[in-house]
PDB file of N, CA and C in Angstrom:
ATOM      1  N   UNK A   1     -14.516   2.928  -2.195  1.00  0.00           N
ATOM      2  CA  UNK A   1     -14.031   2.141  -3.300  1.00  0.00           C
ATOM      3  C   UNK A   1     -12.604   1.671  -3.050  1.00  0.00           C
ATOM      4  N   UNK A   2     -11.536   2.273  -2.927  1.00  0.00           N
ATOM      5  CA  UNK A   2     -10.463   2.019  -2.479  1.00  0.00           C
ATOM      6  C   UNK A   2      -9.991   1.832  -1.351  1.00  0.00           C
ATOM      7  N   UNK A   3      -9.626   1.083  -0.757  1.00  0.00           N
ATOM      8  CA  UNK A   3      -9.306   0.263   0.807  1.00  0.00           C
ATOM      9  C   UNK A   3      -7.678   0.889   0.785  1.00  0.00           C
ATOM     10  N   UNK A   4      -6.516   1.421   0.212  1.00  0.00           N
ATOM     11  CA  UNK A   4      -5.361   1.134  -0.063  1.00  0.00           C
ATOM     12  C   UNK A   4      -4.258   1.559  -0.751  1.00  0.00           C
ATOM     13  N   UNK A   5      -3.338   2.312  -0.868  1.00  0.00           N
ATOM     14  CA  UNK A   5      -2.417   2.117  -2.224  1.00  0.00           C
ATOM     15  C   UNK A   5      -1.176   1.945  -1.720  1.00  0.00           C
ATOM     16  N   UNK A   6      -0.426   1.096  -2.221  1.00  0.00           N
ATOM     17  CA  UNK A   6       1.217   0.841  -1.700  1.00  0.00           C
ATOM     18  C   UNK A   6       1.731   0.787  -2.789  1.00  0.00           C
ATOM     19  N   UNK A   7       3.164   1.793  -2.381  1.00  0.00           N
ATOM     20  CA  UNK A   7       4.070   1.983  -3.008  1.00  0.00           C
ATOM     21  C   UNK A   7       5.117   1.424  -2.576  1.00  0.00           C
ATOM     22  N   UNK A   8       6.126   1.161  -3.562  1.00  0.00           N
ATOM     23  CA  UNK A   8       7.438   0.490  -2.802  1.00  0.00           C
ATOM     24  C   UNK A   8       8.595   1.973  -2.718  1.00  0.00           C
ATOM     25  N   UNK A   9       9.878   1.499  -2.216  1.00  0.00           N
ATOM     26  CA  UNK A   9      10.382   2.095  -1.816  1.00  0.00           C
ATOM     27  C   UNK A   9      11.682   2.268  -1.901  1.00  0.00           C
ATOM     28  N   UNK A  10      12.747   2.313  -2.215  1.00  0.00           N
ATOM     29  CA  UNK A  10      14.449   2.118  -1.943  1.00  0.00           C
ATOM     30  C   UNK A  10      14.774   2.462  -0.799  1.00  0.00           C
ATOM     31  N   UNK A  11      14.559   3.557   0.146  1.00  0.00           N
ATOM     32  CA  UNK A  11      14.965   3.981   0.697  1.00  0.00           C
ATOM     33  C   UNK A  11      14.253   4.449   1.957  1.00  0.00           C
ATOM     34  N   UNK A  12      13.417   3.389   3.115  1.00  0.00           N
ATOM     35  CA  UNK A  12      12.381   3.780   3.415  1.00  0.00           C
ATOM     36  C   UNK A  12      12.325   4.777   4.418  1.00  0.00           C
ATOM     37  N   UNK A  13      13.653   5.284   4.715  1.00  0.00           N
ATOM     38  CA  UNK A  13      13.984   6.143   6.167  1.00  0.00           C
ATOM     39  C   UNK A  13      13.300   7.652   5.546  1.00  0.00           C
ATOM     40  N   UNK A  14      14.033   7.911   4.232  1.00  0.00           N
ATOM     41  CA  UNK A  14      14.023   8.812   3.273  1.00  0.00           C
ATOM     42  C   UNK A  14      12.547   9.007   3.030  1.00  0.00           C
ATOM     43  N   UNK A  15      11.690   7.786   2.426  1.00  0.00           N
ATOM     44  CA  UNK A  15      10.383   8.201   2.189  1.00  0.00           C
ATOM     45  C   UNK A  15       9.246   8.501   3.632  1.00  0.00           C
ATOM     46  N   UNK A  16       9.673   7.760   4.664  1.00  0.00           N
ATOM     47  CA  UNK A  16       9.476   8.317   6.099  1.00  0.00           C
ATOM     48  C   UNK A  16       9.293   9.705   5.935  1.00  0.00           C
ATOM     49  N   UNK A  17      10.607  10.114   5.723  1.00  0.00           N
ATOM     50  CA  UNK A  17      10.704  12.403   6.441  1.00  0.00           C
ATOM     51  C   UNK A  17       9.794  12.602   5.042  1.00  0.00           C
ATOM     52  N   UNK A  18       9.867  11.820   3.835  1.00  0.00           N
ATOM     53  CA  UNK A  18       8.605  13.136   2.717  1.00  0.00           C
ATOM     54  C   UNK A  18       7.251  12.420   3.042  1.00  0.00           C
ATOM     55  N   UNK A  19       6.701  11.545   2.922  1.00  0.00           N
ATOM     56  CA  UNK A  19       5.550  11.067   3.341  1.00  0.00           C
ATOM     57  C   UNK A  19       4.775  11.553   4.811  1.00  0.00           C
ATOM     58  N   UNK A  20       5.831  11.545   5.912  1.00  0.00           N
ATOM     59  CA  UNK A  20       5.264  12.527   7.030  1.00  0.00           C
ATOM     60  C   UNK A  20       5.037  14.007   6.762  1.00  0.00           C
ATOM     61  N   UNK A  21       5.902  14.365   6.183  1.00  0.00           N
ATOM     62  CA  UNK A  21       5.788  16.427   5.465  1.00  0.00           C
ATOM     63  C   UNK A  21       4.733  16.188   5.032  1.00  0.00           C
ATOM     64  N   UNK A  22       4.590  15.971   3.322  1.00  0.00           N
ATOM     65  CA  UNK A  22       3.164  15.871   2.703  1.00  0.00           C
ATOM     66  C   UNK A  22       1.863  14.954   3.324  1.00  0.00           C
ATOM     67  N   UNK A  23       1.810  14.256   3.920  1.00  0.00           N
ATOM     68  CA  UNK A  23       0.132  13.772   4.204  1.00  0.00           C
ATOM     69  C   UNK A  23       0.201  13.875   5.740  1.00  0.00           C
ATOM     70  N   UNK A  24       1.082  14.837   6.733  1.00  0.00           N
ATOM     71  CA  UNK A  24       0.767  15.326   8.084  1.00  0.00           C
ATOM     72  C   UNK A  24       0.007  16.997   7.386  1.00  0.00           C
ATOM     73  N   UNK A  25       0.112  17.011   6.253  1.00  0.00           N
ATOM     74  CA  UNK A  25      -0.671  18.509   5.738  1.00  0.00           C
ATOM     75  C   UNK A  25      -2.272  17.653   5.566  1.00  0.00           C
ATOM     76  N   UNK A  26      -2.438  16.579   5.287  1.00  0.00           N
ATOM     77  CA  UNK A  26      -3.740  16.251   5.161  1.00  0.00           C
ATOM     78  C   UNK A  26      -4.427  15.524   6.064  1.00  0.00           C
ATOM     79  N   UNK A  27      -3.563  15.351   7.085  1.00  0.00           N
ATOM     80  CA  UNK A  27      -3.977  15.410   8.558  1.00  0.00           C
ATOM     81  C   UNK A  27      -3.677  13.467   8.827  1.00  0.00           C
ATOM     82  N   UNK A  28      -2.683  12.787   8.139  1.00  0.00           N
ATOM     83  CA  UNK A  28      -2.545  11.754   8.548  1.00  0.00           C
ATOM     84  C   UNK A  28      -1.537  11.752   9.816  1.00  0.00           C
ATOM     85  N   UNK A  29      -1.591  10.777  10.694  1.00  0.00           N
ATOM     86  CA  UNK A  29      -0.488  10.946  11.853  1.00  0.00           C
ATOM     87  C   UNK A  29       0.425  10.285  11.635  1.00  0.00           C
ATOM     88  N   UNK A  30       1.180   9.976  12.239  1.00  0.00           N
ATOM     89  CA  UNK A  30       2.305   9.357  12.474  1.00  0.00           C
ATOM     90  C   UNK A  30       2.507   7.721  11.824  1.00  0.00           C
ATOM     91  N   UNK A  31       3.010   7.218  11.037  1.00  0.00           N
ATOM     92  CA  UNK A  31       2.562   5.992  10.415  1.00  0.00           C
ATOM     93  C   UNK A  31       2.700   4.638  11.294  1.00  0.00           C
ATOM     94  N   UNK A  32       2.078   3.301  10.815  1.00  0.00           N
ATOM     95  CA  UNK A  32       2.960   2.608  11.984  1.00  0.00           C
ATOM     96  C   UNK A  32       3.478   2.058  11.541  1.00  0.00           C
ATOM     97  N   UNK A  33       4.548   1.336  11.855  1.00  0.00           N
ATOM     98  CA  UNK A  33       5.795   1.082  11.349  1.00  0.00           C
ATOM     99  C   UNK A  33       5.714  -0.976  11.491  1.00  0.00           C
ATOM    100  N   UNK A  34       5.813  -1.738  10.706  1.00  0.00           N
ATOM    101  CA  UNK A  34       5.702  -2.635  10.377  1.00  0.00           C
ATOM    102  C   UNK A  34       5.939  -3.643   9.925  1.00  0.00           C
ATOM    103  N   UNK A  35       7.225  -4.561  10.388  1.00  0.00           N
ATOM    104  CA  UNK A  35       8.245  -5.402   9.842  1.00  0.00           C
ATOM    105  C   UNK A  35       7.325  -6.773   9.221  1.00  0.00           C
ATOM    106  N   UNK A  36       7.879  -7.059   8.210  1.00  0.00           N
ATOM    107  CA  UNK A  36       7.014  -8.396   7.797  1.00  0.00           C
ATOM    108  C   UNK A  36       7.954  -9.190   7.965  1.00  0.00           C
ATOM    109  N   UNK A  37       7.287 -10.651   7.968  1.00  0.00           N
ATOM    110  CA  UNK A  37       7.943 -11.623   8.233  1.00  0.00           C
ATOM    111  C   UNK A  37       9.273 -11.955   7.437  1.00  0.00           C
ATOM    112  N   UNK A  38       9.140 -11.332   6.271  1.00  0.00           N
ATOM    113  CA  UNK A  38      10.361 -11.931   5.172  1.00  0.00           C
ATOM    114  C   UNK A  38      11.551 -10.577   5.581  1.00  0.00           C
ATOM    115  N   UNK A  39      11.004  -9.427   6.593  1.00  0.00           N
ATOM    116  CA  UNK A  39      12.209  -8.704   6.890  1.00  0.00           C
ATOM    117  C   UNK A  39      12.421  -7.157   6.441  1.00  0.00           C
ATOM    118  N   UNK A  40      10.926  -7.171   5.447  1.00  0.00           N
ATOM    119  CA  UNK A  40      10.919  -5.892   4.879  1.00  0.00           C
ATOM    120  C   UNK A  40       9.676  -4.840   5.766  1.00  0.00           C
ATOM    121  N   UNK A  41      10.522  -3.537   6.125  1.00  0.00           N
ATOM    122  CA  UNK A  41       9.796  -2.693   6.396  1.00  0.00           C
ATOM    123  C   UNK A  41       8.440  -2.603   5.565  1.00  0.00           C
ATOM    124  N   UNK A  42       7.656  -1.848   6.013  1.00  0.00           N
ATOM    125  CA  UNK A  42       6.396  -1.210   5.488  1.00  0.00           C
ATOM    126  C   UNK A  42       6.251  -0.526   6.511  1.00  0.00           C
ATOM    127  N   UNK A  43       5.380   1.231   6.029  1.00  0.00           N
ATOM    128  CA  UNK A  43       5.032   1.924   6.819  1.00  0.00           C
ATOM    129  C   UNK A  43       3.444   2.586   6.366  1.00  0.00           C
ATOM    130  N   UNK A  44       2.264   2.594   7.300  1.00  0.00           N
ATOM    131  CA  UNK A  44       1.246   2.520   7.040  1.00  0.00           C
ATOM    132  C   UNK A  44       0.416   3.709   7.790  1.00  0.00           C
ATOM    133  N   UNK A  45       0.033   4.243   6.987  1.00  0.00           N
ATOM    134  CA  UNK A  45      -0.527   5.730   7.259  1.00  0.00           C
ATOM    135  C   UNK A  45      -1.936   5.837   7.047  1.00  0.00           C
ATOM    136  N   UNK A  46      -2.696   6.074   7.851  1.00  0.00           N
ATOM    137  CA  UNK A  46      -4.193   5.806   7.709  1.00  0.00           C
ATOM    138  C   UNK A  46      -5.052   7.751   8.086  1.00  0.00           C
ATOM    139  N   UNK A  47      -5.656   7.562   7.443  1.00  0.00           N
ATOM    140  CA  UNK A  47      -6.546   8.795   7.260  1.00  0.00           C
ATOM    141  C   UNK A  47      -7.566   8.888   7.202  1.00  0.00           C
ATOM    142  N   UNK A  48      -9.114   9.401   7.508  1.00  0.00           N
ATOM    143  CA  UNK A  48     -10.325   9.228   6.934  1.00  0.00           C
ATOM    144  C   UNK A  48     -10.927   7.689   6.307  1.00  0.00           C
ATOM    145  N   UNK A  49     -10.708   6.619   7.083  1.00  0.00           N
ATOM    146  CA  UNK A  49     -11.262   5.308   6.551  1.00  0.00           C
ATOM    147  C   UNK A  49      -9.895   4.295   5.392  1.00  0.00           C
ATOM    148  N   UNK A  50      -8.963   5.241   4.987  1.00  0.00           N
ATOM    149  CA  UNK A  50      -8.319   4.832   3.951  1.00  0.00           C
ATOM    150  C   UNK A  50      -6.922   4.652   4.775  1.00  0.00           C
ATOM    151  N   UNK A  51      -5.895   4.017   3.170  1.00  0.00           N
ATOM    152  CA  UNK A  51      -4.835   3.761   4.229  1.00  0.00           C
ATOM    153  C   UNK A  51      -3.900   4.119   2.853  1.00  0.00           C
ATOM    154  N   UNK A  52      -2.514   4.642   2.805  1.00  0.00           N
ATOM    155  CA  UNK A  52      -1.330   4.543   1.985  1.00  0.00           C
ATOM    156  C   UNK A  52      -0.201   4.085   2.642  1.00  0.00           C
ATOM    157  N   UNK A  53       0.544   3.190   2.044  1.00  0.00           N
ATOM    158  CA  UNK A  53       1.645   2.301   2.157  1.00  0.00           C
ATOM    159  C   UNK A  53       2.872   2.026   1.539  1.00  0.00           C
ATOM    160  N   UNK A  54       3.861   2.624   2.610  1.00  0.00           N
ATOM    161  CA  UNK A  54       5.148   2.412   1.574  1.00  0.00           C
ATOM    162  C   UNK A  54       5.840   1.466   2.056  1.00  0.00           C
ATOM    163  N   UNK A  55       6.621   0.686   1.291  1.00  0.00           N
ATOM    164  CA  UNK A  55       6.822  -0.907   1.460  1.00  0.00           C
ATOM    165  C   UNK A  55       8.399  -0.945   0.194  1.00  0.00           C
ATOM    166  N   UNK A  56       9.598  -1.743   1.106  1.00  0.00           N
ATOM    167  CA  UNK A  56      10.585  -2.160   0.569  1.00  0.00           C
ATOM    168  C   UNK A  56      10.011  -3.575  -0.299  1.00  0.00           C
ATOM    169  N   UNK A  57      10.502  -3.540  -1.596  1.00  0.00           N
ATOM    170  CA  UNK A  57       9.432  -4.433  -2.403  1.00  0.00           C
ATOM    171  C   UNK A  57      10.090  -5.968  -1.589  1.00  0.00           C
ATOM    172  N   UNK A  58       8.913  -7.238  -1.292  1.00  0.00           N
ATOM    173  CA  UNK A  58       9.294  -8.378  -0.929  1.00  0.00           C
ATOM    174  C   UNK A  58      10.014  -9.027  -1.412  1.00  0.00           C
ATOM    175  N   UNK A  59      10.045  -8.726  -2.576  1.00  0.00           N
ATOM    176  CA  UNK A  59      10.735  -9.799  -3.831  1.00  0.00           C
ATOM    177  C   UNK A  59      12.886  -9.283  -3.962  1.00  0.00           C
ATOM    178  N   UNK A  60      12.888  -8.392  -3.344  1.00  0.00           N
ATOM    179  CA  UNK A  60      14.319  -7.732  -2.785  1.00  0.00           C
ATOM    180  C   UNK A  60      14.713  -7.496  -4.692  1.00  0.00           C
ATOM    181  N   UNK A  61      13.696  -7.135  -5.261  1.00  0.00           N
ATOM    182  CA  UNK A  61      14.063  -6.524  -6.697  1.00  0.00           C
ATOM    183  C   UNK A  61      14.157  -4.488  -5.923  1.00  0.00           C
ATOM    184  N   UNK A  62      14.613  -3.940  -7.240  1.00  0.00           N
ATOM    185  CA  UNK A  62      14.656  -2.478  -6.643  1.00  0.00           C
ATOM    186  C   UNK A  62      13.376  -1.822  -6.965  1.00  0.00           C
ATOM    187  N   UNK A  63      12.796  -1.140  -5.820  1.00  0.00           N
ATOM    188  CA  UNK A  63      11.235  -0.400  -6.615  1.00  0.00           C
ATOM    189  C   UNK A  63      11.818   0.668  -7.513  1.00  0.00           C
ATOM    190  N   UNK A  64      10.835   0.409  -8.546  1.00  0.00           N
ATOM    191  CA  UNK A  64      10.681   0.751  -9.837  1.00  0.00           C
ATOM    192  C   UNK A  64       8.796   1.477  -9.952  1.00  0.00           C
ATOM    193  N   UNK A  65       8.542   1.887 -10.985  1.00  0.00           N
ATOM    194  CA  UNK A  65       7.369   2.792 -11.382  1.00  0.00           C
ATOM    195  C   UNK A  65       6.468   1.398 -10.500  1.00  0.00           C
ATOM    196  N   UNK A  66       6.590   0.044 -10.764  1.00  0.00           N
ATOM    197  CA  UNK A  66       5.239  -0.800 -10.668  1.00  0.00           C
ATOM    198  C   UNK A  66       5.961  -1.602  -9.548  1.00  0.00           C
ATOM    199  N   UNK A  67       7.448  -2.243  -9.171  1.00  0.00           N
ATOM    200  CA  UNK A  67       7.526  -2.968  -8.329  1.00  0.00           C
ATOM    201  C   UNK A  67       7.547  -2.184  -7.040  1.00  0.00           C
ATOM    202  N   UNK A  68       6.312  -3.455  -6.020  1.00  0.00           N
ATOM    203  CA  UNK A  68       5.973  -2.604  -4.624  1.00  0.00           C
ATOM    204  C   UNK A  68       4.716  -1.878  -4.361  1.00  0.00           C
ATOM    205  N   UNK A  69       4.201  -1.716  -5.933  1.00  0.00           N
ATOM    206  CA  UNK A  69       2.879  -0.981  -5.972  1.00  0.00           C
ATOM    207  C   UNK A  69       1.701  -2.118  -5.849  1.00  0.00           C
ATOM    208  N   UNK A  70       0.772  -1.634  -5.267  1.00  0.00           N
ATOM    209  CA  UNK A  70      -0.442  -2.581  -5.138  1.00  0.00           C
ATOM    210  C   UNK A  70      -1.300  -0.892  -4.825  1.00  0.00           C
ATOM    211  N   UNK A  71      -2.641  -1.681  -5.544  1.00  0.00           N
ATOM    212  CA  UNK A  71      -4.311  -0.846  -5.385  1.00  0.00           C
ATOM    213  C   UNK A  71      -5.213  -1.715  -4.674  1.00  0.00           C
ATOM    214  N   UNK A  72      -5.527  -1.528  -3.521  1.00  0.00           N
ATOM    215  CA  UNK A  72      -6.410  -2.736  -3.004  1.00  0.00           C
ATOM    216  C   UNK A  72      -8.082  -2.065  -2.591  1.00  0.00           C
ATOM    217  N   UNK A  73      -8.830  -2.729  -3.613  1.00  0.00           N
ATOM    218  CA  UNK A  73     -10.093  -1.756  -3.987  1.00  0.00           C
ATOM    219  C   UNK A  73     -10.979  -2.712  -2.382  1.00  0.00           C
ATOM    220  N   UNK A  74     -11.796  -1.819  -1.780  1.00  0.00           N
ATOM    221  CA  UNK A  74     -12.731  -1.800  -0.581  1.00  0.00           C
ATOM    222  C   UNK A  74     -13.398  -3.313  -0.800  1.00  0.00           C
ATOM    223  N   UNK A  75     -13.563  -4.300  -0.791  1.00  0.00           N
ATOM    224  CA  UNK A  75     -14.849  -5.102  -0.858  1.00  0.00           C
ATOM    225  C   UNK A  75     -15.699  -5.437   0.189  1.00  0.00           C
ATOM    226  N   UNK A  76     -17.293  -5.409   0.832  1.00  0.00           N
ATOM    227  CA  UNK A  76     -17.733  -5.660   1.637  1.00  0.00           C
ATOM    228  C   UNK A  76     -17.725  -7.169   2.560  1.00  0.00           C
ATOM    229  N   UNK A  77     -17.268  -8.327   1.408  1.00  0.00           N
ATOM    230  CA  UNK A  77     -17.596  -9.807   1.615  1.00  0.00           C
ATOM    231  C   UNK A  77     -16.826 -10.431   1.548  1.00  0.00           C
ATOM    232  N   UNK A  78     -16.279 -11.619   1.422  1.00  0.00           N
ATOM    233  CA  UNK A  78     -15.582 -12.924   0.685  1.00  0.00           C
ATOM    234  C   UNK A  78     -16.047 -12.639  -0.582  1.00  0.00           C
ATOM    235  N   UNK A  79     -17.546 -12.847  -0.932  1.00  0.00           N
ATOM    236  CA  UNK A  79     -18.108 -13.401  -1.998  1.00  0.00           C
ATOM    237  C   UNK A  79     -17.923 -11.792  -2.675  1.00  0.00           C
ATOM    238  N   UNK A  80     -17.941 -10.978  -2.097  1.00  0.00           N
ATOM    239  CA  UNK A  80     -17.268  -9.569  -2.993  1.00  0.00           C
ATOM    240  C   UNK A  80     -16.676 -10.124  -3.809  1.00  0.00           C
ATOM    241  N   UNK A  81     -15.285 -10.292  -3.037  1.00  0.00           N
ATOM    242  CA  UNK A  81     -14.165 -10.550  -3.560  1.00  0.00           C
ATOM    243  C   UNK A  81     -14.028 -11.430  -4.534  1.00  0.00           C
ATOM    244  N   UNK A  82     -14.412 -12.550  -4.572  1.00  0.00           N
ATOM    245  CA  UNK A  82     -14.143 -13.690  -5.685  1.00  0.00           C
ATOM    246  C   UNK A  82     -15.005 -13.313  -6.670  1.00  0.00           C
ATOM    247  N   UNK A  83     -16.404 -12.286  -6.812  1.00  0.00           N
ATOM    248  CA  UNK A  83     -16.946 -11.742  -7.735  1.00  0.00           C
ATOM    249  C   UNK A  83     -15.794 -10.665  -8.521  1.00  0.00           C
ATOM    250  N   UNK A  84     -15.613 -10.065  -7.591  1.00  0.00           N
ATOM    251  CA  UNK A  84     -14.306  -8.785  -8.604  1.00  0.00           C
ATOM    252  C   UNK A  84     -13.570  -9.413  -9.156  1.00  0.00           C
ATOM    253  N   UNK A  85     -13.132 -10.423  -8.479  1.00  0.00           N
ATOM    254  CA  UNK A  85     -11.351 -11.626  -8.969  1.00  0.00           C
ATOM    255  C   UNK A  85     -12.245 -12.049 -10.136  1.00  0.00           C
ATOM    256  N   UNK A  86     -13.737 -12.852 -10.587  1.00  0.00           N
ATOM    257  CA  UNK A  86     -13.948 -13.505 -11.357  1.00  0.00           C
ATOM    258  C   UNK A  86     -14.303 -12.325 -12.427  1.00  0.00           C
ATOM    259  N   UNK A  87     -14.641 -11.136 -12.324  1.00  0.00           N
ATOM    260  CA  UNK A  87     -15.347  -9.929 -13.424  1.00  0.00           C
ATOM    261  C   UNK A  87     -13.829  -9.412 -13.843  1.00  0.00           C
ATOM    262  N   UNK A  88     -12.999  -9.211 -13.145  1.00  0.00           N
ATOM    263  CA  UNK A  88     -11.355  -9.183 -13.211  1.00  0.00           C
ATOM    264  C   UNK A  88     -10.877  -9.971 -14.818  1.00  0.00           C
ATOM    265  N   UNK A  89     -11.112 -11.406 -14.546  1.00  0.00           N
ATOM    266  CA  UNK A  89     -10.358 -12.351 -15.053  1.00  0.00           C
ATOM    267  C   UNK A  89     -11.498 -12.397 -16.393  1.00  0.00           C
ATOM    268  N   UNK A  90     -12.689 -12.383 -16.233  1.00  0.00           N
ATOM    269  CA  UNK A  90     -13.366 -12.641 -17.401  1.00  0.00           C
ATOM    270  C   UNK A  90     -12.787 -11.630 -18.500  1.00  0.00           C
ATOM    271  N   UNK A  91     -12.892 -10.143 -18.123  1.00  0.00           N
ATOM    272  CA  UNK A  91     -12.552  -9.270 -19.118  1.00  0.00           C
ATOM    273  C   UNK A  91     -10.829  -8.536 -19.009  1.00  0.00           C
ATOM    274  N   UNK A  92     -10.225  -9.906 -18.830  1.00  0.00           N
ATOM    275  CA  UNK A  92      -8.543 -10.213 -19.215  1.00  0.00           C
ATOM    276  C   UNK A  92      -8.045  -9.588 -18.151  1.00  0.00           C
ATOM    277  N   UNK A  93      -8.147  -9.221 -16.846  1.00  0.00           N
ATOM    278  CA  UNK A  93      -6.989  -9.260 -15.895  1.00  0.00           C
ATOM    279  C   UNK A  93      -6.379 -10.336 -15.488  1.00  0.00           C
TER     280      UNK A  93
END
């Protein structure tokens, strides 16, 4: 069901050393490390089919509870996808 979760970050050196402590206990390795084009780190940790992501938010606002966060749910297709986006939007996302 879930493909994903990213969190943003202030401080991504910092969330590096706790994110390696806690999910090298659940057997994720080493993350990879991932500059985007606009300049912001992201670091991407994959485990058992899934992935968690911590990310300096793009928008150069400060992460906060929601900025930086994304849930990116599994879809098999294209046509997945524009089905969830359209069942999404019908019942008010």
């Amino acid at each position: 069901m879930l493909n994903h979760i990213m969190v943003g970050t202030n401080d991504i050196d910092r969330s590096k050393q706790f994110y390696d402590a806690v999910l090298g206990l659940l057997g994720a390795s080493e993350p990879i490390r991932n500059v985007a084009a606009s300049g912001h780190t992201r670091l991407f940790y994959t485990h058992n089919g899934s992935s968690f992501c911590v990310s300096e938010p793009i928008n150069d606002e400060p992460a906060t509870v929601a900025n930086g966060a994304t849930v990116g749910f599994k879809c098999s297709s294209p046509e997945q996808v524009q089905a969830f986006h359209d069942v999404a939007v019908a019942h008010g996302g």
